[in-house]
Protein backbone atom coordinates (compact mmCIF):
# COMPACT_ATOMS: atom_id res chain seq x y z
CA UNK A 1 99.55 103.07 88.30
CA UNK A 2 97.43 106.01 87.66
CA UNK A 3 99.02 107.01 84.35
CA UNK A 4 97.65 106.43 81.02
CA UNK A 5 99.92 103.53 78.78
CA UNK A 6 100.23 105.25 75.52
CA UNK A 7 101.32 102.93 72.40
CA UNK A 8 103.18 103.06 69.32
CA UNK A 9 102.05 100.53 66.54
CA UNK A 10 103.42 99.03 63.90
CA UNK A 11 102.84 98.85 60.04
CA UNK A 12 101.90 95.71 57.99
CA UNK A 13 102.63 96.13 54.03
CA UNK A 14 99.64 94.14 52.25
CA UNK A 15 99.07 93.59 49.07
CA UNK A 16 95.78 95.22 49.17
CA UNK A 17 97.04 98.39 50.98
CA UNK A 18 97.18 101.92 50.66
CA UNK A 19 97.65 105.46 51.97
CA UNK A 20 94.31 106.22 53.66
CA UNK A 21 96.52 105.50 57.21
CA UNK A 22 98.60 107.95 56.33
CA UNK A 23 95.44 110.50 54.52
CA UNK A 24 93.27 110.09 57.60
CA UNK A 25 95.28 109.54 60.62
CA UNK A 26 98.59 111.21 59.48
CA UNK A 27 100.68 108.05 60.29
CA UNK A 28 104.39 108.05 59.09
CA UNK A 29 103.50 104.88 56.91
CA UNK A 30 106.30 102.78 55.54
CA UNK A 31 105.22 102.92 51.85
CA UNK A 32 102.18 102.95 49.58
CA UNK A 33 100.72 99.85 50.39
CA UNK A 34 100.35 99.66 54.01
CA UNK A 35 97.55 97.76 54.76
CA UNK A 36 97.61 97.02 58.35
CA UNK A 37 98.04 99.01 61.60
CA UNK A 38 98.85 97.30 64.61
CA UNK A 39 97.41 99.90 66.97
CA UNK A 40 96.77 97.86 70.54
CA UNK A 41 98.87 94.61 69.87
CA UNK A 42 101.32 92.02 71.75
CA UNK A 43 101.39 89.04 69.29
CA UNK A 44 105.08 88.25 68.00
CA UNK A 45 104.12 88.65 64.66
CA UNK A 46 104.19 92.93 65.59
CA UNK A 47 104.34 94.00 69.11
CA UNK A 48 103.21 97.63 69.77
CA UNK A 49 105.96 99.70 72.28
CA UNK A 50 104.95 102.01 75.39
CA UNK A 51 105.90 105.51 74.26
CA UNK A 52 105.63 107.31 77.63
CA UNK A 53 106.39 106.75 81.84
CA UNK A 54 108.20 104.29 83.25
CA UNK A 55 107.54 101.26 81.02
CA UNK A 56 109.14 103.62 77.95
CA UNK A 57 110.09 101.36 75.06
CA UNK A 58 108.66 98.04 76.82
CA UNK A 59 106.80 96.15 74.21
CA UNK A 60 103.05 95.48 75.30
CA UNK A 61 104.00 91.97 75.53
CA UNK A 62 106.57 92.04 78.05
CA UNK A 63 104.68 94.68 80.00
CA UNK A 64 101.94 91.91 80.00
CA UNK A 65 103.90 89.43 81.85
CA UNK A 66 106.34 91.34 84.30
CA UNK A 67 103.30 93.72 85.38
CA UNK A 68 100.67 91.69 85.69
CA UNK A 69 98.64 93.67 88.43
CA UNK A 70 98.03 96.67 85.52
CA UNK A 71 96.13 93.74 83.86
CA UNK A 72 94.64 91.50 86.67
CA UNK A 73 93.54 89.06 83.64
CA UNK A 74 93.80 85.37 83.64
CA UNK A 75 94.73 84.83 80.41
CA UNK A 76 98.12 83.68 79.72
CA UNK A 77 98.59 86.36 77.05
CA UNK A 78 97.46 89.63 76.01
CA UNK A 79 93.88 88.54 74.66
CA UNK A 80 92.72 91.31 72.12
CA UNK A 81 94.42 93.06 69.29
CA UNK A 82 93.25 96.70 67.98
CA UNK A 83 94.07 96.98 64.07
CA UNK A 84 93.24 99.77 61.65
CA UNK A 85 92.86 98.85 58.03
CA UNK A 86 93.03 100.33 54.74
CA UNK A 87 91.60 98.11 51.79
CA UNK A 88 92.87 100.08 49.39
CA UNK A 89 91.91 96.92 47.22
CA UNK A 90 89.35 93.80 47.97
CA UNK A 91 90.72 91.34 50.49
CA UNK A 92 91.13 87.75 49.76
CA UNK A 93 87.66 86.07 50.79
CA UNK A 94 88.91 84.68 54.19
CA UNK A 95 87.70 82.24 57.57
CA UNK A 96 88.92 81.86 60.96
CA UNK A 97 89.51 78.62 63.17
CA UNK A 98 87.79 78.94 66.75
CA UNK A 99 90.19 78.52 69.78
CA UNK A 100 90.09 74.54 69.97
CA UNK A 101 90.68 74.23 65.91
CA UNK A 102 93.49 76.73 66.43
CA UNK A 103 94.81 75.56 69.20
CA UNK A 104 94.97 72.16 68.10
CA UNK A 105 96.02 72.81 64.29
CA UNK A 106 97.96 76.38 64.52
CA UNK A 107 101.00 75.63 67.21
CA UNK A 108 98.63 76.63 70.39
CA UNK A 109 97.57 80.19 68.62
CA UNK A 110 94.18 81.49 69.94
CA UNK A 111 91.47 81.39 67.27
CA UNK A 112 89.91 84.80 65.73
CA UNK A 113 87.05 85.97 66.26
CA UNK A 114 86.68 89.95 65.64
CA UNK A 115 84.48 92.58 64.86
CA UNK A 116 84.73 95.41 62.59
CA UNK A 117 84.06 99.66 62.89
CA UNK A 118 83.96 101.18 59.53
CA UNK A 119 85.44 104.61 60.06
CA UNK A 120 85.12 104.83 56.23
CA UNK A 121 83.84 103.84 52.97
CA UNK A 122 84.08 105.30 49.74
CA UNK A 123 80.40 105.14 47.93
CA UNK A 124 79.17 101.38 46.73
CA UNK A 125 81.51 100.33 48.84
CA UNK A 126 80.86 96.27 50.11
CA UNK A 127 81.74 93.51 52.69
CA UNK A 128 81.51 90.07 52.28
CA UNK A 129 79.87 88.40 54.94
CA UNK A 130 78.28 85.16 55.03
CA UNK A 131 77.80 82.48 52.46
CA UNK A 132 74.85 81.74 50.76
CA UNK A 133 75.69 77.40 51.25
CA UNK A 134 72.74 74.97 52.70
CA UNK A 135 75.21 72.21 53.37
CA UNK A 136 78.80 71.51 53.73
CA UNK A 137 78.80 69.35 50.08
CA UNK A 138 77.20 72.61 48.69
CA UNK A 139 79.95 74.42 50.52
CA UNK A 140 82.60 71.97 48.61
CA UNK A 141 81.03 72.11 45.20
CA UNK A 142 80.49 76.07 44.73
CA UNK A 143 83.99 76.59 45.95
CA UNK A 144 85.33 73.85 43.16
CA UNK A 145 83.11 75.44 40.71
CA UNK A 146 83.76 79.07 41.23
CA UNK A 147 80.50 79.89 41.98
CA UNK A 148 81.49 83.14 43.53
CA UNK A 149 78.41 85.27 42.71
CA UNK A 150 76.03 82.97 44.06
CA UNK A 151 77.94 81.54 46.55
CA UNK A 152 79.16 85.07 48.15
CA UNK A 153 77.14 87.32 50.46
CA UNK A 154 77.65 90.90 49.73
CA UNK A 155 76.53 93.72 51.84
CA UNK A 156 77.00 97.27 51.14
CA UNK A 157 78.67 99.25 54.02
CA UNK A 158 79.04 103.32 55.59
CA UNK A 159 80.87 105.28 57.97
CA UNK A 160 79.57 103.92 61.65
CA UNK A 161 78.23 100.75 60.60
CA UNK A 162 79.61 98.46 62.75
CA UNK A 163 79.76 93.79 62.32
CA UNK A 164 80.16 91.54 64.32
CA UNK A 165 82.96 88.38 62.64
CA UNK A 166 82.32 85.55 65.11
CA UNK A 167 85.13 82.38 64.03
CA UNK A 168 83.54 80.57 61.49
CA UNK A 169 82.15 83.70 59.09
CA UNK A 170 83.63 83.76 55.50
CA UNK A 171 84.08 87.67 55.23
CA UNK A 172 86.33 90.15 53.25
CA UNK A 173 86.45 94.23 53.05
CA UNK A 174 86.01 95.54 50.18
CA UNK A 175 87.90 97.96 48.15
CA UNK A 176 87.15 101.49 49.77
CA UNK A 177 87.17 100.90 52.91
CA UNK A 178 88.82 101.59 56.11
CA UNK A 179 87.82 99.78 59.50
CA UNK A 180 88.82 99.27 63.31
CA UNK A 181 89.12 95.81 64.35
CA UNK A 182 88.98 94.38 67.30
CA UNK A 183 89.98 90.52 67.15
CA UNK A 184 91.33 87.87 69.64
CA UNK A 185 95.34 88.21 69.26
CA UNK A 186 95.60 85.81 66.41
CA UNK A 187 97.62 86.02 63.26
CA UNK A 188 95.69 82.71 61.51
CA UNK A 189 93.95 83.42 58.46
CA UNK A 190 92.92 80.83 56.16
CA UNK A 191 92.25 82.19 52.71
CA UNK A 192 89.32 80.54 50.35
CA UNK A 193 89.71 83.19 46.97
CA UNK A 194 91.70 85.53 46.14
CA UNK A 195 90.13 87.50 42.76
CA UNK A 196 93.33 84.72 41.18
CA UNK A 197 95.88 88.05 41.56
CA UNK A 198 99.26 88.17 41.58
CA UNK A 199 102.26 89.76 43.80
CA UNK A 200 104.74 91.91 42.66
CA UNK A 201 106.91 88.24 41.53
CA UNK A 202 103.98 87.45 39.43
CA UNK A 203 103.12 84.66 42.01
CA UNK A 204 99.28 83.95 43.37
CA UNK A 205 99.37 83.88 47.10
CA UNK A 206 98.71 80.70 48.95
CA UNK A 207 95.12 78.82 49.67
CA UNK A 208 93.85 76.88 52.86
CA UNK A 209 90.88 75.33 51.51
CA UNK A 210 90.70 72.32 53.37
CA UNK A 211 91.28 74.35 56.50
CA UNK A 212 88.61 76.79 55.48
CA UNK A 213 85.96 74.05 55.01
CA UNK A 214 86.53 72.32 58.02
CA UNK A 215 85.83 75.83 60.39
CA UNK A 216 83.58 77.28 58.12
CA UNK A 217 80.17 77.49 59.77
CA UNK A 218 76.83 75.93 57.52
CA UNK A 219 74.89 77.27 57.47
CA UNK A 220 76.23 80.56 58.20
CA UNK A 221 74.14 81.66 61.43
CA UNK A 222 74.27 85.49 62.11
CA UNK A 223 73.87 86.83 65.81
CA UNK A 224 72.27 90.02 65.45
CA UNK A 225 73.80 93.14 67.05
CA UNK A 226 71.58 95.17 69.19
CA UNK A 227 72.92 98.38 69.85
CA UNK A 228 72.44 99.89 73.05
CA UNK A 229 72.96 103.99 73.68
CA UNK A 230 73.72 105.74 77.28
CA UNK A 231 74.29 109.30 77.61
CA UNK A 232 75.90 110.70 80.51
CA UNK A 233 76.91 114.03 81.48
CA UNK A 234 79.53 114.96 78.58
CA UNK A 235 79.54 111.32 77.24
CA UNK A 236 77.39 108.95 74.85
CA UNK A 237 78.17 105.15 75.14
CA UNK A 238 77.47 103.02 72.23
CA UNK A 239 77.42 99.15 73.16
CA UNK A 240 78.10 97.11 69.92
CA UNK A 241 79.21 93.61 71.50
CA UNK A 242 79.87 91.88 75.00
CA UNK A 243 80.63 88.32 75.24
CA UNK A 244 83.68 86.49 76.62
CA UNK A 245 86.11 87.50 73.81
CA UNK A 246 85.42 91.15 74.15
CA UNK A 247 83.22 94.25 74.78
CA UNK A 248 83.51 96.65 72.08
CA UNK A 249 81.73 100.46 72.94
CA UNK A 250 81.83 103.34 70.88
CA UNK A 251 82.86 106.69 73.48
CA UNK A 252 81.47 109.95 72.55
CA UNK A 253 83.11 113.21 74.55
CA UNK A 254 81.41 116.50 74.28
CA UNK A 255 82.74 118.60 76.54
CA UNK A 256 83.95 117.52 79.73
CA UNK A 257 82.79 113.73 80.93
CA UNK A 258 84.09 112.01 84.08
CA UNK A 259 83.73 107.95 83.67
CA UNK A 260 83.94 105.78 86.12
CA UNK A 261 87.12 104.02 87.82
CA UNK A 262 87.95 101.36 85.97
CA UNK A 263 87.61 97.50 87.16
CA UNK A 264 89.26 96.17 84.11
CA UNK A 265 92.10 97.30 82.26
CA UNK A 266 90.16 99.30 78.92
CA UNK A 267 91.80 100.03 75.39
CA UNK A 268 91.52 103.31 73.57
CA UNK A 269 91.37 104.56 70.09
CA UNK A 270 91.17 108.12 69.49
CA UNK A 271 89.20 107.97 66.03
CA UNK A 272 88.27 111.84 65.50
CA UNK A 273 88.40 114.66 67.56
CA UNK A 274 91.08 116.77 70.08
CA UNK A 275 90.75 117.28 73.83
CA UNK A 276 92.56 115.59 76.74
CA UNK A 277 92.44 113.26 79.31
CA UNK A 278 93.34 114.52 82.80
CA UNK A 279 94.14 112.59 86.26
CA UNK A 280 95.49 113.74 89.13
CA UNK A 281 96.54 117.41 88.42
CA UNK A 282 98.28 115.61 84.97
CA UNK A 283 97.13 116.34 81.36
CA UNK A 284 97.80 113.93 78.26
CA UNK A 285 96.66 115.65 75.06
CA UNK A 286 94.08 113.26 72.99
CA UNK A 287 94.43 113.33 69.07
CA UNK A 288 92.88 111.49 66.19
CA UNK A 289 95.09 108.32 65.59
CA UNK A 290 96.39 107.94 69.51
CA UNK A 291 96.14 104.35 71.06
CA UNK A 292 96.41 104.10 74.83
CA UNK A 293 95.54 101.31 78.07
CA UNK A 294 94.50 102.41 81.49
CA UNK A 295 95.25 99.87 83.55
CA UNK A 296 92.93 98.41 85.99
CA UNK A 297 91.57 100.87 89.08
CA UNK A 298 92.76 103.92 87.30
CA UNK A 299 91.25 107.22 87.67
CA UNK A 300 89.53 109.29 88.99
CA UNK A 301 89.70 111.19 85.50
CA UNK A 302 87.96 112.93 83.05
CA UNK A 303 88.21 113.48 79.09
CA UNK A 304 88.13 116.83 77.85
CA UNK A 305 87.16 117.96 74.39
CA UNK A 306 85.46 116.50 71.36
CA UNK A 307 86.74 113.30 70.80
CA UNK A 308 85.43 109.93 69.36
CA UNK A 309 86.89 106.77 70.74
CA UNK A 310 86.38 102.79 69.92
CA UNK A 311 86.84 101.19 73.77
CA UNK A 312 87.35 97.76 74.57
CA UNK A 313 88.59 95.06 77.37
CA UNK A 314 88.27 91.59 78.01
């Protein structure tokens, strides 16, 4: 199939959402506190729909299975999930199991490891990532006590920064911010603190602490991100992360830029810019907000325009 798999995602209300989905990308949101954007995803809990050619109105999951040599993967499901988010407010302070906790303790769900493009932040804005605990007691006691200042790693954030959230990291956004994520397809978060708020029903929302301390890592090791840049004629490749989860690259088009065929299925966001993307005598107009697949062996092409894009494949 030499035609590009555009996708139309779907909206997750949070209690920390907003409108920046709406501001930035011009999304028909669902109301004033939409936190999440399923861009890229085939997990039950929101399924993202083919919006053009012959797979019209499949959802990604199904095209998964009953088209398996767009794909060529040998993973039983669709692995990764693309999500934009606005935190409007702070997120809870958070963890995620690895595949074998998950798999054992969440119903067979893959674990979560992700990693995060901010495509904004309002001034002071912060992320929480890492934990400032020796050993797991010290883990246990600062989280009885509250110790949240000492306990909590803070680190301020801008536009183009990018982390990397391996399973295991205690993290949160902050208030202000807005991010890409690429993650395993997981939906398992287990929440540590939530700033003691309420819902609209006056009720605090739920903690997993003794899930969070048993796949919390201590002390939290970091892998540093090296960031590697290739220009090409028309294009500038940003490698943020490769490992067996994911690669994550950041795709810079000025102009005209002809990539390679590809040997893997890749993922698209269009984060800023206009311009196309043309194959075989066919043009598909590019815009800020569009999320689309090429399946595996597609192209020849080339991308047209000035466009900024977060890639990614298995």
């Amino acid at each position: 199939m030499n035609e590009p798999i555009f996708l139309q995602p779907i909206f997750q209300e949070r209690i920390w959402g907003g409108t920046k989905l709406k501001d930035l990308f011009g999304y028909d949101i669902p109301n004033d506190h939409t936190g999440e954007c399923w861009a890229i995803s085939a997990h039950p809990n929101g399924q993202s729909t083919v919006k053009n050619g012959p797979f019209q109105g499949m959802k990604l999951g199904d095209l998964w299975t009953s088209q398996p040599e767009l794909f060529r993967s040998e993973s039983k499901v669709f692995p990764l999930l693309t999500k934009l988010l606005d935190a409007s407010d702070d997120l809870s302070v958070q963890v995620h199991p690895d595949d074998e906790y998950a798999g054992k303790y969440e119903n067979g769900e893959l674990g979560k490891t992700e990693c995060w493009y901010i495509v904004d932040a309002e001034p002071g804005a912060v992320i929480i990532y890492g934990h400032g605990a020796q050993t797991k007691e010290e883990l246990v006691q600062m989280i009885e006590n509250g110790d949240w200042e000492r306990f909590l790693t803070k680190v301020p954030v801008k536009p183009g920064d990018f982390f990397y959230v391996p399973s295991g990291t205690l993290h949160a956004l902050g208030k202000g911010i807005v991010v890409l994520e690429t993650q395993q397809s997981s939906d398992t978060t287990y929440r540590v603190y939530d700033y003691d708020r309420r819902d609209k029903d006056g009720n605090t929302r739920e903690l997993h602490l003794e899930k969070a301390i048993d796949v919390t890592g201590v002390p939290q090791v970091y892998e540093p991100v090296r960031f590697k840049t290739v220009q090409q004629d028309g294009l500038t490749v940003t490698s943020f992360v490769s490992n067996s989860f994911f690669t994550v690259e950041k795709w810079n088009v000025a102009g005209e830029a002809k990539p390679a065929v590809n040997e893997k299925y890749t993922i698209f966001s269009v984060l800023a810019g206009k311009g196309s993307l043309e194959v075989n005598d066919q043009s598909y107009e590019l815009s800020k907000g569009d999320h689309f697949i090429l399946p595996v062996g597609f192209g020849p092409y080339s991308l047209k325009g000035e466009l900024e894009f977060i890639m990614a494949h298995e």
